[in-house]
C-alpha atoms as a PDB file:
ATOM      1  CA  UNK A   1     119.911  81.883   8.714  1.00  0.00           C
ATOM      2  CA  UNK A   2     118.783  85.241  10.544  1.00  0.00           C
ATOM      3  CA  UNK A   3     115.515  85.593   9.013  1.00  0.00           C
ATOM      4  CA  UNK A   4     112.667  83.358   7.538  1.00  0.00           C
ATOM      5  CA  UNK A   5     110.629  85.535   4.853  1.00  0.00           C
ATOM      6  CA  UNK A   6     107.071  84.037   4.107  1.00  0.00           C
ATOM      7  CA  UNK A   7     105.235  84.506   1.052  1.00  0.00           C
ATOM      8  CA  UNK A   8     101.286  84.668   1.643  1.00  0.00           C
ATOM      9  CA  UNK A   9      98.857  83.375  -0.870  1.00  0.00           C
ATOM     10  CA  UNK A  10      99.274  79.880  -0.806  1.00  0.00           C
ATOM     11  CA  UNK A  11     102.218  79.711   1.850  1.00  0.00           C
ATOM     12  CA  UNK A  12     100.638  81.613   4.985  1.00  0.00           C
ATOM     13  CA  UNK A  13      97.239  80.005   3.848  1.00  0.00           C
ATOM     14  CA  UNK A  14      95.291  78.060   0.987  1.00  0.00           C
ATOM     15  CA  UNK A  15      94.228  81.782  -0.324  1.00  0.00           C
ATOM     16  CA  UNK A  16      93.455  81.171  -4.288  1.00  0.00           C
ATOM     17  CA  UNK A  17      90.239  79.339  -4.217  1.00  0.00           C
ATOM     18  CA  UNK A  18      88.761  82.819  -1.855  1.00  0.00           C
ATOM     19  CA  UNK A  19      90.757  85.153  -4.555  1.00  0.00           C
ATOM     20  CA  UNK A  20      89.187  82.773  -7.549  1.00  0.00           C
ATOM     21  CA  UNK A  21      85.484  83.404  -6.061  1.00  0.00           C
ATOM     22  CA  UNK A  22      85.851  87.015  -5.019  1.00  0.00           C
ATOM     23  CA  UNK A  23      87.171  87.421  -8.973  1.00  0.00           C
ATOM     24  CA  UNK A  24      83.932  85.947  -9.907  1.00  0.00           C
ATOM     25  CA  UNK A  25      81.999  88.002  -7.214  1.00  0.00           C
ATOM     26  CA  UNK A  26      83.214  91.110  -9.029  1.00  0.00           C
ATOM     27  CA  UNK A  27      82.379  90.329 -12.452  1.00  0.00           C
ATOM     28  CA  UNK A  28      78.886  89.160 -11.862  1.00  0.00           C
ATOM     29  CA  UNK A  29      78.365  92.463  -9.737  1.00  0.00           C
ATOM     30  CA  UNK A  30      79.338  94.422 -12.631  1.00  0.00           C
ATOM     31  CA  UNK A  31      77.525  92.751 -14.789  1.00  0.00           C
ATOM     32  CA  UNK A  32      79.787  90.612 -16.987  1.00  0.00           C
ATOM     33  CA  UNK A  33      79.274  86.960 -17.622  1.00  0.00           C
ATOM     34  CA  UNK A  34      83.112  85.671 -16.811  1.00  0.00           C
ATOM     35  CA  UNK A  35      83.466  82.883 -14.664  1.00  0.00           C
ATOM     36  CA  UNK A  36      86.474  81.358 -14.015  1.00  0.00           C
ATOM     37  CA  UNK A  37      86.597  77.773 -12.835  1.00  0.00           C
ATOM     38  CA  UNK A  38      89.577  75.875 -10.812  1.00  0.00           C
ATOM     39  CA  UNK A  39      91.079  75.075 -14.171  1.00  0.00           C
ATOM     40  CA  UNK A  40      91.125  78.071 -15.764  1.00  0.00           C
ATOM     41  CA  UNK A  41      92.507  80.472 -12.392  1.00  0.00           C
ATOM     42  CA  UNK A  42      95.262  77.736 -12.080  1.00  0.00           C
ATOM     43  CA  UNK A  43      95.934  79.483 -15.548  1.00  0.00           C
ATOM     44  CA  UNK A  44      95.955  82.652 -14.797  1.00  0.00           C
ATOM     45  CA  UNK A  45      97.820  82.337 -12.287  1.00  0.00           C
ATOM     46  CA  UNK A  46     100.735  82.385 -14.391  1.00  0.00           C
ATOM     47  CA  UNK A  47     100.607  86.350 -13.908  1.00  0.00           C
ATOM     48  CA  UNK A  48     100.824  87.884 -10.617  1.00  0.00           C
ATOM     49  CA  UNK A  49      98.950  90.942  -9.311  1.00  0.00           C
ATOM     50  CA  UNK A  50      94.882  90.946  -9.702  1.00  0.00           C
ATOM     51  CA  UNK A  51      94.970  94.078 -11.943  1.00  0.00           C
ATOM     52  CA  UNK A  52      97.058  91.974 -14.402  1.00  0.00           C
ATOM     53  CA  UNK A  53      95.597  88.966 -13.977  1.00  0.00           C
ATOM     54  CA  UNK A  54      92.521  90.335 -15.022  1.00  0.00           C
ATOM     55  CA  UNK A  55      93.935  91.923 -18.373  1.00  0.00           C
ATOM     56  CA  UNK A  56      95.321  88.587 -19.359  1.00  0.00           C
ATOM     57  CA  UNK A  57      92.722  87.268 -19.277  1.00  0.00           C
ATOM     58  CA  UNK A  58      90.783  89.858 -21.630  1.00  0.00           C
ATOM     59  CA  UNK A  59      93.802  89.410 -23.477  1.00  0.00           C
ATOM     60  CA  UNK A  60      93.217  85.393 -23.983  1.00  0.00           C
ATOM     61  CA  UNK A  61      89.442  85.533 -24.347  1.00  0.00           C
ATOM     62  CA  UNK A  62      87.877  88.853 -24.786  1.00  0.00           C
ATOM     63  CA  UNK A  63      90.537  90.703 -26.671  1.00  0.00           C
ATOM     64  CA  UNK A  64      87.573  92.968 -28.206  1.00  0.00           C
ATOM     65  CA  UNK A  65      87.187  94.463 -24.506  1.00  0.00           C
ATOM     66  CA  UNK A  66      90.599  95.977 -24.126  1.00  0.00           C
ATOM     67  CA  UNK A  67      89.531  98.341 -27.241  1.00  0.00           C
ATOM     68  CA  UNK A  68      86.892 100.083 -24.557  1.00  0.00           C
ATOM     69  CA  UNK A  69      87.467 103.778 -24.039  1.00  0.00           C
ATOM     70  CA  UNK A  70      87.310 103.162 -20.263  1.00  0.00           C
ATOM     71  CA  UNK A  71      89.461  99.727 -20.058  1.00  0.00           C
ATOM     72  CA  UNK A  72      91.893 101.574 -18.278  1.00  0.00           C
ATOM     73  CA  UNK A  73      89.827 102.398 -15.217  1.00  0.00           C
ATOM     74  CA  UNK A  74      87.644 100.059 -15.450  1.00  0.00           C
ATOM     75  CA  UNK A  75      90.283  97.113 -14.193  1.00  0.00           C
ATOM     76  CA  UNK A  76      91.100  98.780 -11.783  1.00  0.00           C
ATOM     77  CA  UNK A  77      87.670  99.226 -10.516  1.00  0.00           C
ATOM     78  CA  UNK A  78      87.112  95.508 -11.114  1.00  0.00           C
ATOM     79  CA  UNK A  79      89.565  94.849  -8.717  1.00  0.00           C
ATOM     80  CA  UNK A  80      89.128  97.205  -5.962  1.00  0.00           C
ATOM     81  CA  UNK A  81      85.415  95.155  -6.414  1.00  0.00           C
ATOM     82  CA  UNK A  82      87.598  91.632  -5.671  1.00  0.00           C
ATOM     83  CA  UNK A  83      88.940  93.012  -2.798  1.00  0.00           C
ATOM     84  CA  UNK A  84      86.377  93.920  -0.871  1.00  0.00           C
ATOM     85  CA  UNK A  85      84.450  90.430  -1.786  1.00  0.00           C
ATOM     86  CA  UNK A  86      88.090  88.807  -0.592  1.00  0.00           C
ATOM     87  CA  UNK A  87      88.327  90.678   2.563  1.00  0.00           C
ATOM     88  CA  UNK A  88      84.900  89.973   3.389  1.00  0.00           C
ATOM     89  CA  UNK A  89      85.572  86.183   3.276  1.00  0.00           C
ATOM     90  CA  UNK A  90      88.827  87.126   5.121  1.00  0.00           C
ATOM     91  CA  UNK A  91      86.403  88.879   7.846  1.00  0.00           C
ATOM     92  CA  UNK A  92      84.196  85.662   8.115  1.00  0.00           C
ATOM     93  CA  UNK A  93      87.060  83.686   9.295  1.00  0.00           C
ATOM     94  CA  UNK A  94      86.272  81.695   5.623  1.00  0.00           C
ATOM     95  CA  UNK A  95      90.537  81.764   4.905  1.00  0.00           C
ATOM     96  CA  UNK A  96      92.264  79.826   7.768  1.00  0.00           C
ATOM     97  CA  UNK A  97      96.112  79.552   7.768  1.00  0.00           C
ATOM     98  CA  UNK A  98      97.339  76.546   6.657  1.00  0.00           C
ATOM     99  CA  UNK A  99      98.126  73.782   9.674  1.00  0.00           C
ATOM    100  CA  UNK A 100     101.291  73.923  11.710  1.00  0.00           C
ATOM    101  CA  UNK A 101     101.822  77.748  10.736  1.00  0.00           C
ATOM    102  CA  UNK A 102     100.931  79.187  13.771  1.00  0.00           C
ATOM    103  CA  UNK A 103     102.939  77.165  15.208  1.00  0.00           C
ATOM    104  CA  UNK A 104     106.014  77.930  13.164  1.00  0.00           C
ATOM    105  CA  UNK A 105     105.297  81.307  13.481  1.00  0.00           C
ATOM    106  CA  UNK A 106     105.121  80.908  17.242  1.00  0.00           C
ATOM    107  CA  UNK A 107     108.127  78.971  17.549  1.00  0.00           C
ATOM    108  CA  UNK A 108     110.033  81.626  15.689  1.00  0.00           C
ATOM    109  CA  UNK A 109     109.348  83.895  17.678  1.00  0.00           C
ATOM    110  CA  UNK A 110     110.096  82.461  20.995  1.00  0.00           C
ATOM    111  CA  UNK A 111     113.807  81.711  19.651  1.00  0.00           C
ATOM    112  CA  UNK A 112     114.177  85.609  18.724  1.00  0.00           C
ATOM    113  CA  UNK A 113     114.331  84.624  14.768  1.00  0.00           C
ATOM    114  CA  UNK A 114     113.072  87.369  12.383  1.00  0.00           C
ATOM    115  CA  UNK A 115     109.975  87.013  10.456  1.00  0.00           C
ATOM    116  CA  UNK A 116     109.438  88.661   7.704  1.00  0.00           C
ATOM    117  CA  UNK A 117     106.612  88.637   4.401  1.00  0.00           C
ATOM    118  CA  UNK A 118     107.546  88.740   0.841  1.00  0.00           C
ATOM    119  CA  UNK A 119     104.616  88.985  -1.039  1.00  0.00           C
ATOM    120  CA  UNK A 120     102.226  90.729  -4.162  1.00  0.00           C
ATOM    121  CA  UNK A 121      99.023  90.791  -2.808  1.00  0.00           C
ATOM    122  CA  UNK A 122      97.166  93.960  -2.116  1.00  0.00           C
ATOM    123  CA  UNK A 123      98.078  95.500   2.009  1.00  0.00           C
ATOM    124  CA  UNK A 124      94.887  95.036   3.205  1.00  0.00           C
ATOM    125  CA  UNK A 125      94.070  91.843   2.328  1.00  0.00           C
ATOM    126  CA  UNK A 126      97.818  91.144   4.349  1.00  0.00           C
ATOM    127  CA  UNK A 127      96.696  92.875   7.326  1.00  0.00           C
ATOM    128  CA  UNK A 128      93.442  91.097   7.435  1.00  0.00           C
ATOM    129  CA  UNK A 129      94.929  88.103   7.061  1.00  0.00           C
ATOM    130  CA  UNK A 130      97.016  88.542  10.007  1.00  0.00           C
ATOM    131  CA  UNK A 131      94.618  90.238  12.108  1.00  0.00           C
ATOM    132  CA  UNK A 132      91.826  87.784  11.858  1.00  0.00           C
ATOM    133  CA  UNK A 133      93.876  84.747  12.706  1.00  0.00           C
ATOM    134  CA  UNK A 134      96.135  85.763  14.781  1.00  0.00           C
ATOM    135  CA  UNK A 135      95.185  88.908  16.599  1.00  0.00           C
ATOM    136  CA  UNK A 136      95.827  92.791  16.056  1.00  0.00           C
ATOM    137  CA  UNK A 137      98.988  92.609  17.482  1.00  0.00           C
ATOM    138  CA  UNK A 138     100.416  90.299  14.967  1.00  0.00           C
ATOM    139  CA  UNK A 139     101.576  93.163  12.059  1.00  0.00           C
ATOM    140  CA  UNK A 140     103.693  93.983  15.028  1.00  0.00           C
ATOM    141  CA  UNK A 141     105.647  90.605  14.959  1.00  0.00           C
ATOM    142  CA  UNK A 142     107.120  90.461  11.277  1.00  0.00           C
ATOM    143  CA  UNK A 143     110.497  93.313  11.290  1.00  0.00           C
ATOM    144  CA  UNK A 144     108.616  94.436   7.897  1.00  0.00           C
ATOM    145  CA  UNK A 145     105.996  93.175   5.645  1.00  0.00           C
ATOM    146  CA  UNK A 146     106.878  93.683   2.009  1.00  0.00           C
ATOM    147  CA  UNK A 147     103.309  93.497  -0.493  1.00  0.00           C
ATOM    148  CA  UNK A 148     101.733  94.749  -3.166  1.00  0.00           C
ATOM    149  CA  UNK A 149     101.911  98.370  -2.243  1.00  0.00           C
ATOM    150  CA  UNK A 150     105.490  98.618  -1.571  1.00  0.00           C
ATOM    151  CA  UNK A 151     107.388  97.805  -4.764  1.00  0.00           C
ATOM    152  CA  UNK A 152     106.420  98.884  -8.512  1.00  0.00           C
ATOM    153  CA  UNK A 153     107.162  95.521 -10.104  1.00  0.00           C
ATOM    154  CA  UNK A 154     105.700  92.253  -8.893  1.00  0.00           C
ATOM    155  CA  UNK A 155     107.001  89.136  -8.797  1.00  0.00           C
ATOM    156  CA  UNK A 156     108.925  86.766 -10.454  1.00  0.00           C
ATOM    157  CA  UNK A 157     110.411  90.540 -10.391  1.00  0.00           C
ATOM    158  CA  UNK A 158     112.950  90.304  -7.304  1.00  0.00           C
ATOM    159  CA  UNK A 159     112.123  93.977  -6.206  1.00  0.00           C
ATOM    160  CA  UNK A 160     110.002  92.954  -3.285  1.00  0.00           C
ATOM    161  CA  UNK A 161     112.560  90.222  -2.092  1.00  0.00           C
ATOM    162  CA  UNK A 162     114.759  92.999  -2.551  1.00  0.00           C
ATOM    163  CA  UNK A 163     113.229  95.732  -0.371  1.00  0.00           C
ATOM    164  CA  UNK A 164     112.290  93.167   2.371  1.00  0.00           C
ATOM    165  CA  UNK A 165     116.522  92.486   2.920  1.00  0.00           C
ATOM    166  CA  UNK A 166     116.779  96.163   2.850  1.00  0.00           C
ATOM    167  CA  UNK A 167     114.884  96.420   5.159  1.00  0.00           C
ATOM    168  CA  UNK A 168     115.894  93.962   7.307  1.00  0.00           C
ATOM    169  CA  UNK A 169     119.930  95.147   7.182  1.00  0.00           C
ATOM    170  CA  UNK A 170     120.702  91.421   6.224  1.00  0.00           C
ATOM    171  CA  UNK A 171     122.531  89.772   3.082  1.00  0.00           C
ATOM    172  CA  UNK A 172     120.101  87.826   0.642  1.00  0.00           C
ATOM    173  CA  UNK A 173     122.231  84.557   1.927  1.00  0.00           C
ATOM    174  CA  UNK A 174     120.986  85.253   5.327  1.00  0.00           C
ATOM    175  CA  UNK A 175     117.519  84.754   4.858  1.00  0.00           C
ATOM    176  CA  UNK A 176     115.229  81.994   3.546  1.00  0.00           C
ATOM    177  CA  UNK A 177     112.258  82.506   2.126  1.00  0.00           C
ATOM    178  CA  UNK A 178     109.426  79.949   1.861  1.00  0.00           C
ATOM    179  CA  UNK A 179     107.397  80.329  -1.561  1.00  0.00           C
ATOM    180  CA  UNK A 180     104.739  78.270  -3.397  1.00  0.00           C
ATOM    181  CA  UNK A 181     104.829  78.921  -6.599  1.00  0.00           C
ATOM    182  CA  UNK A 182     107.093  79.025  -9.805  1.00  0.00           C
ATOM    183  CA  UNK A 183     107.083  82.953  -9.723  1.00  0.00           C
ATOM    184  CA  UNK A 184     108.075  83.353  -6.001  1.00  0.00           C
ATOM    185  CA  UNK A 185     111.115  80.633  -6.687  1.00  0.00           C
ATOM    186  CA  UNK A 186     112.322  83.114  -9.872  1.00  0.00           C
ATOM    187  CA  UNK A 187     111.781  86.695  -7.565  1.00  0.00           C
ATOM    188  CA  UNK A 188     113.847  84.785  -4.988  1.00  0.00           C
ATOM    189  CA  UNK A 189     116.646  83.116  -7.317  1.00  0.00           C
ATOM    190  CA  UNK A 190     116.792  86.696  -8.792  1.00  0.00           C
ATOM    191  CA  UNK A 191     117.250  88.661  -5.621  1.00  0.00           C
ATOM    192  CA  UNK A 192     119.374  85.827  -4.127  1.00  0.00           C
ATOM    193  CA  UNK A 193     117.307  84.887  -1.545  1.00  0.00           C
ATOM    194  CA  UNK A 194     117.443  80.963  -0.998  1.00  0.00           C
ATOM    195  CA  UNK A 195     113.826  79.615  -0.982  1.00  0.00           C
ATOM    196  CA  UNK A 196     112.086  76.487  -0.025  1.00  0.00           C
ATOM    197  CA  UNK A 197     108.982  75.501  -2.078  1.00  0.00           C
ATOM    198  CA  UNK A 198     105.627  73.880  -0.528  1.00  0.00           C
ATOM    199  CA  UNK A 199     103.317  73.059  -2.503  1.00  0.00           C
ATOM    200  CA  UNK A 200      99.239  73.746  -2.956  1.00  0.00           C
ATOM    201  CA  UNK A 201      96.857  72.203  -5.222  1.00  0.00           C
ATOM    202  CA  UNK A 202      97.050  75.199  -7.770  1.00  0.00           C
ATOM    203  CA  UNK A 203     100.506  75.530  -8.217  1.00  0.00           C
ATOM    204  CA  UNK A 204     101.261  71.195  -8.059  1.00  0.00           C
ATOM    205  CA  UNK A 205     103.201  70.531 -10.708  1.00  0.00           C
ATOM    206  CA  UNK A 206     105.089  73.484 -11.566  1.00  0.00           C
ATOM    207  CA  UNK A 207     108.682  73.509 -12.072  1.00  0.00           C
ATOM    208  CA  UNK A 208     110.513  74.053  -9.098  1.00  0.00           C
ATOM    209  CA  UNK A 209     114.216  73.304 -10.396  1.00  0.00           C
ATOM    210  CA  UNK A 210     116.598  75.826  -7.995  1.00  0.00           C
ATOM    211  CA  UNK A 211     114.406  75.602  -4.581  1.00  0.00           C
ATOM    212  CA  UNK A 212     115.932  73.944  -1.626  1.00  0.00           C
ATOM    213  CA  UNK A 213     115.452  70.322  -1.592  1.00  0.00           C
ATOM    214  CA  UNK A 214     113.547  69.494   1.250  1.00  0.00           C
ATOM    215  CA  UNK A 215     115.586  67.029   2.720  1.00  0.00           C
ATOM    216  CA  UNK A 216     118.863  69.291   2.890  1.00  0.00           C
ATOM    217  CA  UNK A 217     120.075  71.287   6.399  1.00  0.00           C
ATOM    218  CA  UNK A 218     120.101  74.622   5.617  1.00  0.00           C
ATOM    219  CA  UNK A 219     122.293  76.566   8.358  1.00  0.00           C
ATOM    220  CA  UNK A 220     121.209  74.261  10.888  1.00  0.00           C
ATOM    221  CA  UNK A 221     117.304  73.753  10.123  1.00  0.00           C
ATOM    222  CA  UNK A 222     115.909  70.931   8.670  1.00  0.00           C
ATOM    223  CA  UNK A 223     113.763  71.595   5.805  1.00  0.00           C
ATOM    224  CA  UNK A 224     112.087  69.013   6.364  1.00  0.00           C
ATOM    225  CA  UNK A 225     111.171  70.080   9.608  1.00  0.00           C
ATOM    226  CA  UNK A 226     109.807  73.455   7.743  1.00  0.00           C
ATOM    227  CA  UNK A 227     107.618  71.700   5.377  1.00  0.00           C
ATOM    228  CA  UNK A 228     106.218  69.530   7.465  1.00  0.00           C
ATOM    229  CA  UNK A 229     104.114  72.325   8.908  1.00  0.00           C
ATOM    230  CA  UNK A 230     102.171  72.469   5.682  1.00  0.00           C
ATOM    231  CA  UNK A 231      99.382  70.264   5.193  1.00  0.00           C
ATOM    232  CA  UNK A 232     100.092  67.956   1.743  1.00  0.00           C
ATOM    233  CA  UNK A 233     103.255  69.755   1.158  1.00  0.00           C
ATOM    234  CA  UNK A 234     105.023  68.365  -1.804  1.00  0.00           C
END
């Protein structure tokens, strides 16, 4: 293994429940009565991307609103709305990373691995991440940071998993990517990339048939080891 590729929402930290609320921040600015409970998002989360996420649901449960003349830019405007509620939360140190992956991150980098991110969310809420827990100097340590804004297609799409090896000059083989949900396991089994799965309480329970097991060695690491980091890690 040359380089570990981390996913973010879910994997770098417990991120849904501050997407789920910004979501809900949006709509109630705008002035639509949509609420979506812990239930329902672990739903939608079937679909990546917040732009799509949002037109599936319409699609489930206010079909009638996709026939607006504005639909189009109105999503989009919905979601540019989420982000700013999201980052905001990100801002107010409300979105910690999950435990042990500072350290993982730190350990990394003291044995000169490569770190890399894999993931669909938007750039800035990436960089804010990062920044706020970690310090401004931390976009510096990842050898490329593969999101939202990089890649046309999303995930289970392998294009992102795809640009980040590109990037990084190494083999799909080389690499291991850590992923928490169904949809990162399928973008990484499609672009080769051998993945370990840890779990969070909205994707628990998903099928996860292809990861890693967590108990194999894995060019030398324990996965074990790796998933240990993560608080109630499946």
């Amino acid at each position: 293994m040359k380089a570990l590729i981390f996913d973010v929402d879910g994997t770098l930290a417990d991120t849904e429940d501050a997407h789920r609320k910004a979501f809900n921040d949006a709509f109630a600015k705008a002035g639509f009565h949509w609420s979506w409970d812990r239930v329902l998002y672990k739903h939608l989360l079937k679909v990546t991307g917040g732009k799509q996420r949002i037109r599936f649901f319409l699609e489930e449960q206010h079909p009638d609103f996709l026939e607006r003349d504005d639909i189009d830019d109105l999503i989009p405007a919905l979601h540019k709305s989420k982000t700013d509620f999201f980052v905001a939360r990100l801002q107010n140190g409300q979105v910690p990373l999950r435990p042990g992956i500072e350290d993982l991150i730190n350990e990394c980098r003291a044995n000169d691995m490569t770190i890399a991110i894999a993931t669909t969310t938007t750039p800035v809420n990436v960089e804010t991440l990062l920044r706020v827990n970690l310090g401004d100097d931390s976009l510096n340590w990842f050898a490329c940071i593969g999101d939202g804004g990089k890649v046309p297609v999303l995930k289970p799409e392998p294009d992102v998993y795809d640009w980040v090896v590109d990037q990084l000059g190494l083999a799909a083989k080389e690499t291991l990517a850590l992923e928490d949900s169904r949809n990162g396991l399928v973008a990484c089994e499609r672009a080769g990339v051998p993945c370990l799965i840890v779990t969070n309480d909205y994707t628990l329970g998903q099928d996860f048939t292809g990861c890693l097991d967590e108990w194999e060695s894995y060019e030398g690491v324990t996965l074990a080891k790796l998933q240990t980091v993560y608080a109630g890690a499946a």
